[in-house]
Protein backbone atom coordinates (compact mmCIF):
# COMPACT_ATOMS: atom_id res chain seq x y z
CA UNK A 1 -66.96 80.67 50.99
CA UNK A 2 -68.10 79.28 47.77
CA UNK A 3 -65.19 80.87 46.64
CA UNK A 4 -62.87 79.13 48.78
CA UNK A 5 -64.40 75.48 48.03
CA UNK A 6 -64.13 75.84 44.27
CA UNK A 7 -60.42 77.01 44.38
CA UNK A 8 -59.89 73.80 46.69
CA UNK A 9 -61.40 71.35 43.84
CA UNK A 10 -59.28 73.14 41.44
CA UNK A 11 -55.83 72.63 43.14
CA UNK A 12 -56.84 69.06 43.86
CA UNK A 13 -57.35 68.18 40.10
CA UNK A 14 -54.08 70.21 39.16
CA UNK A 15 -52.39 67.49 41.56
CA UNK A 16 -54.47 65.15 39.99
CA UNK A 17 -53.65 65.49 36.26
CA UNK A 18 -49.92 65.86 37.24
CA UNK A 19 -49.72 62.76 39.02
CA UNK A 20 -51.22 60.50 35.95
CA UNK A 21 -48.42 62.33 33.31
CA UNK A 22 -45.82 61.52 35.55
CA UNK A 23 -46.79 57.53 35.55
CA UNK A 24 -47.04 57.86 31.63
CA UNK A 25 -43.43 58.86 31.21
CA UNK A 26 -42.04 56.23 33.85
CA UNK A 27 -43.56 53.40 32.39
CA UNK A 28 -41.17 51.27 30.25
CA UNK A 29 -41.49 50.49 26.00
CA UNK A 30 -40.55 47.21 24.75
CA UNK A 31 -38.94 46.89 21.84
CA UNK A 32 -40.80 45.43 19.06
CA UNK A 33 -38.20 43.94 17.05
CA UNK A 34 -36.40 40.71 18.92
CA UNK A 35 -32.65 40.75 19.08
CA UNK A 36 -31.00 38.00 16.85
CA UNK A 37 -27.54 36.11 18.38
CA UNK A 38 -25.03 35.71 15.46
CA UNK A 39 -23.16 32.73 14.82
CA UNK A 40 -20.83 31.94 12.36
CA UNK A 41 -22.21 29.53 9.65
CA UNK A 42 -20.57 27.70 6.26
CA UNK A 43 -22.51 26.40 3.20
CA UNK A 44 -21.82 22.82 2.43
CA UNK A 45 -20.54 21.40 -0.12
CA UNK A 46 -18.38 18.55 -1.02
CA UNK A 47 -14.97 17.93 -1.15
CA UNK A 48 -11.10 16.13 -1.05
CA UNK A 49 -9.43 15.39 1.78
CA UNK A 50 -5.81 14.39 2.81
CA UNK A 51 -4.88 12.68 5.74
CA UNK A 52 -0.84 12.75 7.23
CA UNK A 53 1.40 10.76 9.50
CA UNK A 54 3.65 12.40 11.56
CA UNK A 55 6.89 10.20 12.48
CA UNK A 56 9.71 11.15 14.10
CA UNK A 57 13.32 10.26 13.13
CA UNK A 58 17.05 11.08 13.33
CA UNK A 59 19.26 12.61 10.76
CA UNK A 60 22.16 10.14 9.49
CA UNK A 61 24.82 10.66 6.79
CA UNK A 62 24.34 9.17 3.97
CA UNK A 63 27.59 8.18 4.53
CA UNK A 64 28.67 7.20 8.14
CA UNK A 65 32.21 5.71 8.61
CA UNK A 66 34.15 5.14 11.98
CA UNK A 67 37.92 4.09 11.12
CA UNK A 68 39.32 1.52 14.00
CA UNK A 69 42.69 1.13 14.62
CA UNK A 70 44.03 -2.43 12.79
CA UNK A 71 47.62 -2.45 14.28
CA UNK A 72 49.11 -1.17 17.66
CA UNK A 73 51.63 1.89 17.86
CA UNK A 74 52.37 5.32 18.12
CA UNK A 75 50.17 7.93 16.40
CA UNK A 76 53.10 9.53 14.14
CA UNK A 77 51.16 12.35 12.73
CA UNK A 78 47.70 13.52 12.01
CA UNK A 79 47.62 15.48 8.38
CA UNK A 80 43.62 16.31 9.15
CA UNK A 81 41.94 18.58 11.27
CA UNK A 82 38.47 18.08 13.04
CA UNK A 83 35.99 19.62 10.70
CA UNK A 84 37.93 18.93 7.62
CA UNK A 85 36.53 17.45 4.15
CA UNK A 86 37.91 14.56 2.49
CA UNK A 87 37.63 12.31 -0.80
CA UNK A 88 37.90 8.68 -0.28
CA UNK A 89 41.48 7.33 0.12
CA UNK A 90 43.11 10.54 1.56
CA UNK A 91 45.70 9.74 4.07
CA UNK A 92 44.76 11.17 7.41
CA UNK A 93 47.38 9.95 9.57
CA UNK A 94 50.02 7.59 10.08
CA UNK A 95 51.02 5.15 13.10
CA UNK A 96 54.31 4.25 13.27
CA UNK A 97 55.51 1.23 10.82
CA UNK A 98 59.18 1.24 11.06
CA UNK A 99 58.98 -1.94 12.82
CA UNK A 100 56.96 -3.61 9.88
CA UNK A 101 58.76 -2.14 7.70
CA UNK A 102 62.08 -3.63 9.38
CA UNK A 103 60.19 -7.07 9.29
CA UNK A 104 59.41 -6.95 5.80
CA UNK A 105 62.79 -6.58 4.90
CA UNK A 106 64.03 -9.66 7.19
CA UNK A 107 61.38 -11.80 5.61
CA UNK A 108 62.05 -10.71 2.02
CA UNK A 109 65.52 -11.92 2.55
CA UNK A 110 63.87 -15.15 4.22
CA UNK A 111 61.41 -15.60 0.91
CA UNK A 112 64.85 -15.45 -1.46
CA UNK A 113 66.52 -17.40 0.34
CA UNK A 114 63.51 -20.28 0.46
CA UNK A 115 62.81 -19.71 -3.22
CA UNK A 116 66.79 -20.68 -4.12
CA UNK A 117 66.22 -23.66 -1.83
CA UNK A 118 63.05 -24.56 -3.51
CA UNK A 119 64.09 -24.28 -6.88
CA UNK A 120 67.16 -26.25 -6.43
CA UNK A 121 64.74 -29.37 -4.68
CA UNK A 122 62.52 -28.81 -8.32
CA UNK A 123 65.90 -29.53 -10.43
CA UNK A 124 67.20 -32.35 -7.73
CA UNK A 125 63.47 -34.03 -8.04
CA UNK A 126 63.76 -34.17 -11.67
CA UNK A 127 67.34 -35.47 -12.07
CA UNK A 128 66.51 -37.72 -9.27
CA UNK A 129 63.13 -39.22 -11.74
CA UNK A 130 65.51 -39.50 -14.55
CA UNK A 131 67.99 -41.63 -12.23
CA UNK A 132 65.00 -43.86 -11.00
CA UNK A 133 64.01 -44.15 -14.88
CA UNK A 134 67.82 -45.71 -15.09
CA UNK A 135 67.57 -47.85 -12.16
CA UNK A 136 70.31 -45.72 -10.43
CA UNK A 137 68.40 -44.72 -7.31
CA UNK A 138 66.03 -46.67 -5.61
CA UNK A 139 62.40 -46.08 -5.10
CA UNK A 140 63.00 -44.60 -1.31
CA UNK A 141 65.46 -42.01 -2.07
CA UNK A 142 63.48 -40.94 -5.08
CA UNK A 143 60.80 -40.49 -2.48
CA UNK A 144 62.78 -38.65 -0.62
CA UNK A 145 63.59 -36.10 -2.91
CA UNK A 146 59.94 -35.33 -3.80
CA UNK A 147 59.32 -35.09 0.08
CA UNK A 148 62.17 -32.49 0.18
CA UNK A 149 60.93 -30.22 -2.69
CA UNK A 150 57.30 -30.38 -1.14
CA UNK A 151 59.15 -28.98 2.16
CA UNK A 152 60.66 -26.02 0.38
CA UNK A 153 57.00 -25.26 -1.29
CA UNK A 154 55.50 -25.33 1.71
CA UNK A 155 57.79 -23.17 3.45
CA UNK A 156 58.22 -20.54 0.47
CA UNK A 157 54.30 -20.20 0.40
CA UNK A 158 54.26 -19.60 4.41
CA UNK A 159 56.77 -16.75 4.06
CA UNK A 160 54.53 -15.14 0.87
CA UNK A 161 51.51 -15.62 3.16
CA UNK A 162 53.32 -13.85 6.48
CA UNK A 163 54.67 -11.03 3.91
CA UNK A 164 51.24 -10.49 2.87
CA UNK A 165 49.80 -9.84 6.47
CA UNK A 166 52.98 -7.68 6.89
CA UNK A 167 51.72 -5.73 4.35
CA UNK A 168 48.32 -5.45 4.87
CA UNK A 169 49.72 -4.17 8.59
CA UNK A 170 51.61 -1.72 7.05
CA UNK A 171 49.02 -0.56 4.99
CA UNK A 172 46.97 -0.31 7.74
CA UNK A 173 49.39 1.98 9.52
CA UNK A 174 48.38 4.58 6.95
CA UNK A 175 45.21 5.90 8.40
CA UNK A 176 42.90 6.23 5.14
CA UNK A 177 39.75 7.92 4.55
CA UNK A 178 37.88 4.87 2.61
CA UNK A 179 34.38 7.68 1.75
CA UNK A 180 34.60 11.24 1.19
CA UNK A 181 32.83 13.26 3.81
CA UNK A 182 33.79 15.38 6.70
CA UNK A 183 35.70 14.61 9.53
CA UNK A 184 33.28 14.67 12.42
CA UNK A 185 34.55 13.17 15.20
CA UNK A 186 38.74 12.21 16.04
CA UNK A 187 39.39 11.21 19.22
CA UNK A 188 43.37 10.59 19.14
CA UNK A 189 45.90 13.32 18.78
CA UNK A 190 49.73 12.84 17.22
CA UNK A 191 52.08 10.93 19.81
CA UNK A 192 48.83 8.98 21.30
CA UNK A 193 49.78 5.32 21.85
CA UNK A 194 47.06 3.07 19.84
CA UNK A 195 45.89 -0.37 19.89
CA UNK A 196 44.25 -2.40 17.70
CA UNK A 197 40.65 -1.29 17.47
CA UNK A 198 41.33 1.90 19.21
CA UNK A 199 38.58 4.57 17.30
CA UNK A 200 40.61 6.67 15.15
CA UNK A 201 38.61 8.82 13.01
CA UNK A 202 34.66 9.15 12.23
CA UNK A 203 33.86 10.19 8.86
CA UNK A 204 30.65 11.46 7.55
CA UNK A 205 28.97 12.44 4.39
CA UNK A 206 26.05 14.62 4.98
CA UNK A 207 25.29 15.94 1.53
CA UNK A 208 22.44 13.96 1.76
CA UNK A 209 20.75 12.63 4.88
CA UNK A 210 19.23 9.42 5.59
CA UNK A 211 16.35 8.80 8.04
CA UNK A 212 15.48 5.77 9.59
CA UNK A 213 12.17 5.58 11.11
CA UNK A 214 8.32 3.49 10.74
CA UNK A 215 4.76 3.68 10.57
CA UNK A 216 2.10 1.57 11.77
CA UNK A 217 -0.45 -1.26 9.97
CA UNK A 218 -3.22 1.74 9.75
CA UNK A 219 -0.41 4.00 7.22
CA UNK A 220 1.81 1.32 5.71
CA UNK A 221 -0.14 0.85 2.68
CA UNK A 222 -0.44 4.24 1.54
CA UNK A 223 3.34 4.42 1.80
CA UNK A 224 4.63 3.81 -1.57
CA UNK A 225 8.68 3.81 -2.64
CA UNK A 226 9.38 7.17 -4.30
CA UNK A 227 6.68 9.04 -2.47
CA UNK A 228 7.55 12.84 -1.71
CA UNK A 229 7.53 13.80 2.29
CA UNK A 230 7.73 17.05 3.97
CA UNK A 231 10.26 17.16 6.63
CA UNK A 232 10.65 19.89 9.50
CA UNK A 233 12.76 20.66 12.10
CA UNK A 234 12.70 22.92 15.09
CA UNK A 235 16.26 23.87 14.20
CA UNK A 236 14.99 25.53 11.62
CA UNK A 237 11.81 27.10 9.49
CA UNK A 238 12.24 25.55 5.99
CA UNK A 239 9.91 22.57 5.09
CA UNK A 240 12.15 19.83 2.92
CA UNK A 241 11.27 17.74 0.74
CA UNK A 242 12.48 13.56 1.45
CA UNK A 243 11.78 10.82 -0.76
CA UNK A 244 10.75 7.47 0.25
CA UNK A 245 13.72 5.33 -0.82
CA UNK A 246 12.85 1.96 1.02
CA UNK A 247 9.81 0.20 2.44
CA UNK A 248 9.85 -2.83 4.62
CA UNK A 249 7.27 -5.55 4.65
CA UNK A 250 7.71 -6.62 8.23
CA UNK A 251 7.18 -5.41 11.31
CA UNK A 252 10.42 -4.24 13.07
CA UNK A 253 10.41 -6.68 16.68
CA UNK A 254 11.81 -3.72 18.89
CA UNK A 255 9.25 -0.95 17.79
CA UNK A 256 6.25 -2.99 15.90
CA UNK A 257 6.42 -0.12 13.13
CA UNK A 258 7.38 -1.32 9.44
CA UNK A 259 10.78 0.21 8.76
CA UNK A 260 11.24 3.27 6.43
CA UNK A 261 14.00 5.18 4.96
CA UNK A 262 14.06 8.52 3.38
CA UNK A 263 16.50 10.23 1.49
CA UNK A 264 16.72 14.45 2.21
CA UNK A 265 19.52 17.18 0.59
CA UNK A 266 20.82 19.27 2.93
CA UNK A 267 20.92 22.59 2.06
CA UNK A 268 23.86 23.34 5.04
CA UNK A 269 21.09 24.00 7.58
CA UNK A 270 20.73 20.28 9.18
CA UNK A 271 23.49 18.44 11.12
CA UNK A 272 23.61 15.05 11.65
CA UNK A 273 21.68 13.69 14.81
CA UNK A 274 19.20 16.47 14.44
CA UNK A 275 15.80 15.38 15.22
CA UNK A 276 13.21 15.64 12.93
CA UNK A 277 9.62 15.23 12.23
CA UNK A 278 8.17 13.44 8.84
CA UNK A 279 4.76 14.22 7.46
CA UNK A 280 3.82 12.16 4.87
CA UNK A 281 0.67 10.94 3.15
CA UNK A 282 -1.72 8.61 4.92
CA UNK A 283 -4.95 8.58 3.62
CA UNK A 284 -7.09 10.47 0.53
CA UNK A 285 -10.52 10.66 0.61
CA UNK A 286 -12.12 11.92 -1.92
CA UNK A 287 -15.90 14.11 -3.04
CA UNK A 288 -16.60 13.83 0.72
CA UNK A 289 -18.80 16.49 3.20
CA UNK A 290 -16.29 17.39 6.20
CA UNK A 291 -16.97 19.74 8.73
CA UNK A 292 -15.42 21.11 12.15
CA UNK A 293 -15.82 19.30 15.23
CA UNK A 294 -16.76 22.54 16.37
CA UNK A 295 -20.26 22.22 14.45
CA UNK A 296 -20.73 19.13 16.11
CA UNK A 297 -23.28 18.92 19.15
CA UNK A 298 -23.47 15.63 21.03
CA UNK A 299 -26.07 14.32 23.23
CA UNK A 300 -26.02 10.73 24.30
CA UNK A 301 -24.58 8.30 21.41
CA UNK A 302 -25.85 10.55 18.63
CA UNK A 303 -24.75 14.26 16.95
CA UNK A 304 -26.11 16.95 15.36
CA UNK A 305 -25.72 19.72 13.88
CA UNK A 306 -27.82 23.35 13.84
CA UNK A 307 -28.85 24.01 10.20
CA UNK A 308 -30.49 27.27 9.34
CA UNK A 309 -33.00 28.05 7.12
CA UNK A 310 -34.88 31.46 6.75
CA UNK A 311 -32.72 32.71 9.75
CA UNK A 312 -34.03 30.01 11.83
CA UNK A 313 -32.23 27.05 13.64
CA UNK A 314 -33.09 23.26 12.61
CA UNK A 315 -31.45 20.55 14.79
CA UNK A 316 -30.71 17.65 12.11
CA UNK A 317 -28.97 14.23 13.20
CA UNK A 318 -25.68 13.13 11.15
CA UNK A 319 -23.92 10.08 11.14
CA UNK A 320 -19.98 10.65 11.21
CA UNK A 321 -17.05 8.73 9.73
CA UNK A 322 -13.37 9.58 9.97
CA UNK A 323 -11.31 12.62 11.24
CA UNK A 324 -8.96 13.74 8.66
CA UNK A 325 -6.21 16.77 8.47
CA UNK A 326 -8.69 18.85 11.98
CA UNK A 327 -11.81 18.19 10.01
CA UNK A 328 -14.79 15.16 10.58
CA UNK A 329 -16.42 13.34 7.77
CA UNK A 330 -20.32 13.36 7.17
CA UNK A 331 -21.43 10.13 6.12
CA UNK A 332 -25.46 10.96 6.55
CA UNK A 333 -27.33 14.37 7.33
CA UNK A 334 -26.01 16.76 5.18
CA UNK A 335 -26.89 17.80 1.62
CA UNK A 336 -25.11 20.12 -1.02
CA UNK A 337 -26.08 23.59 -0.03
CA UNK A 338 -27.45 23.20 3.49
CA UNK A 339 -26.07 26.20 5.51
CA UNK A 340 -24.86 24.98 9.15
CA UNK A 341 -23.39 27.19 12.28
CA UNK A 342 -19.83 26.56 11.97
CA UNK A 343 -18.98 28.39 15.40
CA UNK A 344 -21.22 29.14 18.34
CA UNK A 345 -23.24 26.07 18.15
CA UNK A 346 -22.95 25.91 21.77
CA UNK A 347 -25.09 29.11 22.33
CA UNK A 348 -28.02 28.51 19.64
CA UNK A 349 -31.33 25.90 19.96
CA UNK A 350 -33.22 24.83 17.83
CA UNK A 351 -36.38 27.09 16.47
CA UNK A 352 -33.90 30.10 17.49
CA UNK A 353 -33.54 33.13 15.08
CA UNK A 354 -30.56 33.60 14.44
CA UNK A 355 -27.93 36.55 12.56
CA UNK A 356 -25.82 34.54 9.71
CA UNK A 357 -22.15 35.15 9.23
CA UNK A 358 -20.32 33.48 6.93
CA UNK A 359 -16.89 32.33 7.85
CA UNK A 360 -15.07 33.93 4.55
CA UNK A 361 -17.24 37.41 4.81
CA UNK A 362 -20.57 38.62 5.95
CA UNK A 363 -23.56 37.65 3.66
């Protein structure tokens, strides 16, 4: 029996003992060194900044001529091709002038036959002084003579005036390239009927390009004549350079900008018309502390930023100025050297530890 009792006692501690290791190996171990979150962070120091304007404006030839019909007629012959270059005074078609030409010889006949009459009137007017000197003729017919030589004048200079618009009609038949350019636009084709200012023939010189375009009171006096710009279109991945070739003083009524123009080379890649956007020089600012807006925390009407120091977060009020080129001037809060979060300000508070990163490699 005794037996019995003390093999009883001894199962019940086995049980016992087991129990207690099993509770020992269940129960959890913290880890005794805290986890740190890492942010990305930027030593500050002091620096130059450059602000930009971006404008918008249209690519014009430098030269941009549309030649307008001066008489009527038929379109003889085009010598020119859409597309084609030309220097300044090559003939690019002719409208028919055969009836000018026919009128210029009538009225050259006309301005002989008015300068015989003319001259004769000169020699009767002076014999007919010299007979009034004599007493031969009378006052009156003397008088009349003079009258009759003015007549002749008069009518000999109105034939010399009509030849001369004759002319100027028959050189205008002659349709004459007065820049050098291509031919860009030409809306008439040989045998077409024309009248006067009928659109004949749009010439334009894009070996250089002119833009027209503005800025506002806040740019226009950093904009200075001669000034280098950076000019981009979507037409294309090259960044030109333009130069700043005039300036206007007063606001233009239509936009309120202050007019610009800017002169650009074209390298073959830019047609006229093409839109384009101009970057040029605002603003400098200069031994300055900028920073990201994204190291910027706001509460209320005031903004921080999360400083570190020994691996610990410091919230420290700044006073802001201007935002230049994606980056915010620090006016007030910030020394040479302080180390901020850059990035992840969002998920750190202040007395946190923290894991530093720098933004151009790991410290």
């Amino acid at each position: 029996m005794k037996y019995k009792l003390s093999l009883l006692v001894a199962i019940i501690g086995l049980l016992s003992c087991s129990g207690k290791e099993k509770a020992e190996v269940n129960t959890p171990v913290e880890s005794a060194v805290e986890k740190k979150i890492s942010v990305l962070t930027e030593v500050i120091k002091k620096t130059d900044l450059t602000g930009y304007t971006n404008v918008t404006g249209v690519l014009e030839g430098i030269n941009d001529v549309m030649i307008i019909s001066e008489v009527n007629g038929k379109l003889n012959k085009l010598y020119r091709k859409l597309g084609d270059q030309v220097s300044a005074g090559d003939t690019i078609g002719v409208i028919d002038n055969e009836v000018i030409k026919l009128q210029l010889d009538q009225l050259n006949a006309s301005i002989a036959s008015a300068q015989v009459a003319y001259d004769n009137s000169v020699l009767f007017t002076k014999t007919s002084a010299e007979l009034l000197e004599k007493e031969s003729i009378s006052q009156t017919e003397y008088d009349q003579a003079l009258i009759q030589m003015n007549g002749a004048k008069a009518q000999l200079d109105g034939l010399a005036a009509t030849k001369r618009q004759l002319e100027k009609q028959l050189e205008s038949s002659l349709i004459t390239a007065p820049v050098g350019g291509f031919i860009s636009d030409l809306p008439v084709t040989s045998g077409n009927y024309v009248n006067m200012g009928t659109p004949l023939c749009r010439i334009v010189d894009s070996g250089k390009f002119i833009i027209r375009t503005g800025v506002g009171e806040s740019e226009i006096g950093a904009v200075k004549r001669g000034m280098v710009v950076k000019v981009a279109s979507k037409n294309s991945s090259k960044i030109y350079n333009g130069l700043i070739t005039g300036k206007g003083i007063a606001k233009v009524q239509t936009t309120g900008c202050y007019p610009l123009e800017i002169e650009l080379s074209n390298d073959g890649d830019l047609y006229v018309g093409m839109i384009v956007t101009v970057s040029l020089k605002s603003s400098e600012y200069k031994n300055v502390f900028a920073i990201s807006m994204n190291s910027i925390a706001k509460e209320f009407d005031k903004e921080y930023v999360m400083k570190i120091k020994d691996d610990t977060i410091y919230r420290t009020e700044i006073q802001t100025g201007k935002s230049v080129s994606g980056l915010t001037i620090v006016e007030k809060g910030l020394n040479e050297g302080d180390m901020i979060v850059w990035e992840g300000i969002e998920s750190v508070q202040e007395g946190m530890k923290v894991s530093r990163k720098m933004r151009n490699g790991d410290l």
